[in-house]
C-alpha atoms as a PDB file:
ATOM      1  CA  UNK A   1     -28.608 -46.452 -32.855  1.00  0.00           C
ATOM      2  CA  UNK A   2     -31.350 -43.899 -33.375  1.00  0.00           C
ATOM      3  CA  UNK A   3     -32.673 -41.368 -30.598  1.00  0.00           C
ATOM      4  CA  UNK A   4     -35.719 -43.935 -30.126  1.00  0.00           C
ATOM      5  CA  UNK A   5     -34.589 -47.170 -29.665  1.00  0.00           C
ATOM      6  CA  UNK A   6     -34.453 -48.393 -25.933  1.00  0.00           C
ATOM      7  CA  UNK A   7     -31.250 -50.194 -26.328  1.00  0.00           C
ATOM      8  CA  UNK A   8     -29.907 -49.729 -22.666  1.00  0.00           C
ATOM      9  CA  UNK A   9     -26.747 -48.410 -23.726  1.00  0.00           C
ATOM     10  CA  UNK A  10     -28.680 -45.111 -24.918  1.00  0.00           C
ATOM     11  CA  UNK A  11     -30.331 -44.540 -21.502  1.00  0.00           C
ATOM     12  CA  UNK A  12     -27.405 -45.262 -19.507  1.00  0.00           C
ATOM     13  CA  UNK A  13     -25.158 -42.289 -21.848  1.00  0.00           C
ATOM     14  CA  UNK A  14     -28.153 -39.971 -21.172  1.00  0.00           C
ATOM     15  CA  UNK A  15     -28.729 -41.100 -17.641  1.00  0.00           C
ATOM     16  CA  UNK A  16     -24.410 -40.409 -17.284  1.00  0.00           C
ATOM     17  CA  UNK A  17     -24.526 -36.806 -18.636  1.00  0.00           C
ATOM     18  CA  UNK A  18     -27.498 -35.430 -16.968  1.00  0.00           C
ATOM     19  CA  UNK A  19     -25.409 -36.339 -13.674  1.00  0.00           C
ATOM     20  CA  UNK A  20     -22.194 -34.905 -15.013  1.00  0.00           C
ATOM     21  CA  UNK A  21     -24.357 -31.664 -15.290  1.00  0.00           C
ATOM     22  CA  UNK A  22     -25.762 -32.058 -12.123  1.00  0.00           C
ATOM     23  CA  UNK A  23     -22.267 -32.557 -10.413  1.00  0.00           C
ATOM     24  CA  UNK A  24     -20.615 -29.662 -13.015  1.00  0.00           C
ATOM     25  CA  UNK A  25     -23.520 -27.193 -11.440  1.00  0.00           C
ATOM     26  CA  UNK A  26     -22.800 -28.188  -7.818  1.00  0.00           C
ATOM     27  CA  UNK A  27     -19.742 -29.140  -7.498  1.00  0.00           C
ATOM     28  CA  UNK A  28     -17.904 -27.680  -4.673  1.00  0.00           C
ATOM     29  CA  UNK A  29     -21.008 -27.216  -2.403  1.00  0.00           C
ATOM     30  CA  UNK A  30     -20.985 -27.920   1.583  1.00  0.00           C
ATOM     31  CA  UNK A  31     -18.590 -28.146   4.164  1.00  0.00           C
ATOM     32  CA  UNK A  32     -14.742 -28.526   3.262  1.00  0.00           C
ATOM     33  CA  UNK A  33     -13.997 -29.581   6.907  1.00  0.00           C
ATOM     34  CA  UNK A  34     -11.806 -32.344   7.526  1.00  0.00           C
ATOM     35  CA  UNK A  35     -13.752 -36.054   7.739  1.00  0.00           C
ATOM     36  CA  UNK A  36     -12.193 -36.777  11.095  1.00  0.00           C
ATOM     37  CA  UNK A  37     -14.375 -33.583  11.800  1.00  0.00           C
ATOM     38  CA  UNK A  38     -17.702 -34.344   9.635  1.00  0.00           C
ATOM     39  CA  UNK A  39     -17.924 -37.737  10.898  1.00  0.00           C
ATOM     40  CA  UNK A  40     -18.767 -36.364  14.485  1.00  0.00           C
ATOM     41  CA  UNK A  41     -21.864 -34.952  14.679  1.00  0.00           C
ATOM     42  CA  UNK A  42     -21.000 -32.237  17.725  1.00  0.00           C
ATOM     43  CA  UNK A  43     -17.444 -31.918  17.082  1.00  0.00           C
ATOM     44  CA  UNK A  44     -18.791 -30.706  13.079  1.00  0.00           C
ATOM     45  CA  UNK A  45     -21.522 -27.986  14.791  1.00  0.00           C
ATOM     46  CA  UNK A  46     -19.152 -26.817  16.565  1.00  0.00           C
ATOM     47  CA  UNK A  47     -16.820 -26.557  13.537  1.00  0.00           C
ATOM     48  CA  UNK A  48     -19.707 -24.822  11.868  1.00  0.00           C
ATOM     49  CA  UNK A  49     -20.253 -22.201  14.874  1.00  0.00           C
ATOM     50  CA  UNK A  50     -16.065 -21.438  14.874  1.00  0.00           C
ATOM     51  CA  UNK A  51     -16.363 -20.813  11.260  1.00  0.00           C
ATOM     52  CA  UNK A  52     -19.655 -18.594  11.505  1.00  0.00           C
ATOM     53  CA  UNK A  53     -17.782 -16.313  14.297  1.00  0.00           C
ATOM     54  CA  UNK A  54     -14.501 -16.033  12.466  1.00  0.00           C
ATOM     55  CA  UNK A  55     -16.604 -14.978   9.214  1.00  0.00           C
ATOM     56  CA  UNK A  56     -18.678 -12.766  11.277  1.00  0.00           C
ATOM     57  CA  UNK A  57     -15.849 -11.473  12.838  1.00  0.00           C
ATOM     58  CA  UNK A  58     -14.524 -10.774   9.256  1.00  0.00           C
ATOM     59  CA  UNK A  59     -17.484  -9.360   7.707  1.00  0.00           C
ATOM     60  CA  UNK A  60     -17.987  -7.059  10.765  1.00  0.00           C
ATOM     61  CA  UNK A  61     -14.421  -5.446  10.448  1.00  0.00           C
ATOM     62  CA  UNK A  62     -15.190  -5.113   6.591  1.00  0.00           C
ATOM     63  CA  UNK A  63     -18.615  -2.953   7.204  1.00  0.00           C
ATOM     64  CA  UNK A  64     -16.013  -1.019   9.846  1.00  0.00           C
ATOM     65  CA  UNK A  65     -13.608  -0.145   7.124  1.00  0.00           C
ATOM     66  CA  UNK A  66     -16.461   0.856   4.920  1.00  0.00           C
ATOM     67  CA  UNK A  67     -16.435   4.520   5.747  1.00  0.00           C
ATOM     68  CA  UNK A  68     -13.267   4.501   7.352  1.00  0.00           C
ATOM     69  CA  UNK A  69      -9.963   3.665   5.466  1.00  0.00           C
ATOM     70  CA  UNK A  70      -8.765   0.503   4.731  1.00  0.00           C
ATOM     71  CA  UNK A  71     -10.231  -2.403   2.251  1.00  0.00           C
ATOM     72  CA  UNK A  72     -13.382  -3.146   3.383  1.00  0.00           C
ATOM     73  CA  UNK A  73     -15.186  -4.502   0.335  1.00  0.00           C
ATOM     74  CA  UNK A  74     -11.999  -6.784   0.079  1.00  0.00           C
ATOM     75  CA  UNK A  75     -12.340  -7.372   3.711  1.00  0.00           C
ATOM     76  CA  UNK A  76     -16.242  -8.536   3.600  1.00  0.00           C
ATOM     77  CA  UNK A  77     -15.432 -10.916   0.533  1.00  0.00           C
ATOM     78  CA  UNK A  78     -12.740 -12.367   2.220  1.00  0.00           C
ATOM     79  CA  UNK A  79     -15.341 -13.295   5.347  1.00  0.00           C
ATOM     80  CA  UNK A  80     -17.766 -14.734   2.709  1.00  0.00           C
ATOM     81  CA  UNK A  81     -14.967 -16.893   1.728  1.00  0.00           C
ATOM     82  CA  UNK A  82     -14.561 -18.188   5.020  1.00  0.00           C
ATOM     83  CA  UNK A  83     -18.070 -19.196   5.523  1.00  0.00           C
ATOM     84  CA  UNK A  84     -18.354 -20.391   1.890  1.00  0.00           C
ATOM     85  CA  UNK A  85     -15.562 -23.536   3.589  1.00  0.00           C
ATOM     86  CA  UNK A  86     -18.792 -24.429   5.367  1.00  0.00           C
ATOM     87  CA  UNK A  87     -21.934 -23.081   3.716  1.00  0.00           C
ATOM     88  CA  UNK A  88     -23.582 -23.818   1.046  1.00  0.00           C
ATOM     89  CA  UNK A  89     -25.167 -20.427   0.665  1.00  0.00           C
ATOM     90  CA  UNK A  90     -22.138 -18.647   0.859  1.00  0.00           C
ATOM     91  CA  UNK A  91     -21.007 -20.854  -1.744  1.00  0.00           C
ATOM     92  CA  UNK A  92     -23.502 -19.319  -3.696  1.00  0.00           C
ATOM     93  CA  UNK A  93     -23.383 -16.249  -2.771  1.00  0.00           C
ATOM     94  CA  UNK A  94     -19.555 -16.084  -3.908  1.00  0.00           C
ATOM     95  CA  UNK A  95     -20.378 -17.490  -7.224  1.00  0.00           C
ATOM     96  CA  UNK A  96     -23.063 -14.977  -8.020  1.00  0.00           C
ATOM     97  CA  UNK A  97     -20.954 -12.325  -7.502  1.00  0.00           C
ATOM     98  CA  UNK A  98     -17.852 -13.564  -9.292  1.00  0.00           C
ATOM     99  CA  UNK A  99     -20.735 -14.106 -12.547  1.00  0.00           C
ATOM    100  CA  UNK A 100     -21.559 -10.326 -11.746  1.00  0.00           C
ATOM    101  CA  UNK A 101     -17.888  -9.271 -11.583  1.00  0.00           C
ATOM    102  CA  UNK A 102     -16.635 -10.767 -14.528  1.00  0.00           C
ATOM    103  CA  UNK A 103     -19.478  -9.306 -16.409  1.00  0.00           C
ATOM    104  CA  UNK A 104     -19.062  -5.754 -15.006  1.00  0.00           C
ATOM    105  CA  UNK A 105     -15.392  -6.551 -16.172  1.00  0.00           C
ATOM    106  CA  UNK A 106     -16.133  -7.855 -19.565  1.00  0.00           C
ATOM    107  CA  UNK A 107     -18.506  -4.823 -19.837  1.00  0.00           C
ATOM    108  CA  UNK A 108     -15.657  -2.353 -18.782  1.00  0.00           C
ATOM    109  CA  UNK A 109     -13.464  -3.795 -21.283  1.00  0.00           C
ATOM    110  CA  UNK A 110     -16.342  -2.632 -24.087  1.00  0.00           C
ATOM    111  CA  UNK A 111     -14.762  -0.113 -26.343  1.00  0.00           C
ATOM    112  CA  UNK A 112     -17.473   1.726 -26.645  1.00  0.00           C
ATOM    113  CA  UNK A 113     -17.950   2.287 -23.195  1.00  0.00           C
ATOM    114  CA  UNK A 114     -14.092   2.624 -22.720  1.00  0.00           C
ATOM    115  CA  UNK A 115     -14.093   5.733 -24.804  1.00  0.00           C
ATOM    116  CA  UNK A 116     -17.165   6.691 -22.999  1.00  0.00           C
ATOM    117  CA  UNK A 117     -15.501   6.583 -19.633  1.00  0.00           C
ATOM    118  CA  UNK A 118     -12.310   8.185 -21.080  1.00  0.00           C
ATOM    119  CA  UNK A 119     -14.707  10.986 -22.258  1.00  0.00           C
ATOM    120  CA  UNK A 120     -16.401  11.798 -18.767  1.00  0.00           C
ATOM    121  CA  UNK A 121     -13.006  11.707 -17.179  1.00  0.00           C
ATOM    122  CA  UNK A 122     -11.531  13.940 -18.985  1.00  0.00           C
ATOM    123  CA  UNK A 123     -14.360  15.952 -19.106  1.00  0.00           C
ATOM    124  CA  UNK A 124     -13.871  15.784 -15.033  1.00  0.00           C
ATOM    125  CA  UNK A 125     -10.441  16.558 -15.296  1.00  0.00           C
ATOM    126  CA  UNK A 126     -11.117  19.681 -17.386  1.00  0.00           C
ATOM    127  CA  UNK A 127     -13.757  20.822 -14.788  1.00  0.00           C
ATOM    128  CA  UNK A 128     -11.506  20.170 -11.905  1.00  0.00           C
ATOM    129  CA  UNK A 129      -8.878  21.731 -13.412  1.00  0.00           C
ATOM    130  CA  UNK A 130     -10.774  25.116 -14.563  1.00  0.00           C
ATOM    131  CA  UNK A 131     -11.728  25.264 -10.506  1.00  0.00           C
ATOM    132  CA  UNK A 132      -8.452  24.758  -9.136  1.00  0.00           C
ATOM    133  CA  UNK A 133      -7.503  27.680 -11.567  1.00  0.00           C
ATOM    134  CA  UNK A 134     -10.130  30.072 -10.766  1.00  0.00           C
ATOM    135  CA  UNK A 135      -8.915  29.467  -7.242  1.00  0.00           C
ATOM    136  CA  UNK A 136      -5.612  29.898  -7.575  1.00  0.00           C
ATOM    137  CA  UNK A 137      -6.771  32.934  -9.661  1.00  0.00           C
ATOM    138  CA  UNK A 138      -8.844  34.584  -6.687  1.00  0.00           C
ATOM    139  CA  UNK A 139      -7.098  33.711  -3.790  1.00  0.00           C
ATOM    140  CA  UNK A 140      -3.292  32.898  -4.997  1.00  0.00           C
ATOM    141  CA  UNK A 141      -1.542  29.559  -3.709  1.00  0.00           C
ATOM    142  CA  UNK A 142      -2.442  30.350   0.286  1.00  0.00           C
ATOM    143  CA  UNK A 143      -4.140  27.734   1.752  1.00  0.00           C
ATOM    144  CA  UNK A 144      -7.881  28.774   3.145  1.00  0.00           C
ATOM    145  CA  UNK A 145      -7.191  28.274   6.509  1.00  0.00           C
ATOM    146  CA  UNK A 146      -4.481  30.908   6.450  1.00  0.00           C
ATOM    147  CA  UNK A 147      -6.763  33.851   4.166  1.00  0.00           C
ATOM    148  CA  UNK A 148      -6.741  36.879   6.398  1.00  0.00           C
ATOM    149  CA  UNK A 149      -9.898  38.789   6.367  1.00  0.00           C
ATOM    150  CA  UNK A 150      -9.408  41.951   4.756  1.00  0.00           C
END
């Protein structure tokens, strides 16, 4: 069985892999909603709409935490997770940035930028450390809010 014959066993391999690839490159897309749900039309909008609020609702507190303290990058990914149970773009969305994560990681993990980023931190450390002492040099261990004026 060469590459050229058109022996029906031939197409029907080739025909069976290009779908595997297909179904390998979206598998896990659309709504993971519960058939009783899907089947009815309204009842799986309205499914849809629920999910969009909660996510939104998710997002929104994550943006909120942004400047202020808590987890919000945690917090926004965790609302893209809830409308990737429902949409397809969010699906994608997800996976994009897991591909970008784990190749910031695998980057990270470089040693030569390791050593790199162990040189400008200590190089930081140094430089924080030679302020703090000329500080504590100049003005002793009072805190400035309590530096009379002389």
């Amino acid at each position: 069985m060469n590459t050229g014959s058109d022996e029906p066993g031939e197409v029907a391999v080739a025909s069976d892999e290009t779908k595997a690839d297909e179904a390998t490159s979206h598998q896990g897309l659309g709504s993971r909603a519960p058939e009783f749900i899907k089947a009815r039309r309204m009842l799986h909008v309205s499914w849809q709409v629920g999910v969009f609020i909660i996510g939104l609702a998710v997002v929104g507190a994550g943006v909120i935490m942004l400047p202020l303290p808590g987890p919000g990058w945690v917090v926004i990914f965790g609302g893209m997770a809830i409308w990737a149970t429902e949409f397809v773009w969010a699906q994608l969305v997800l996976r994009w940035t897991k591909r970008k994560v784990t190749e910031a990681a695998q980057r990270a993990l470089d040693p030569k930028v390791r050593r790199r980023n162990i040189t400008l931190t200590v190089i930081g450390l140094v430089i924080v450390g030679v302020l703090v002492g000329v500080y504590l040099w100049k003005f002793g261990f009072e805190m400035p809010w309590k530096i009379k004026d002389q």
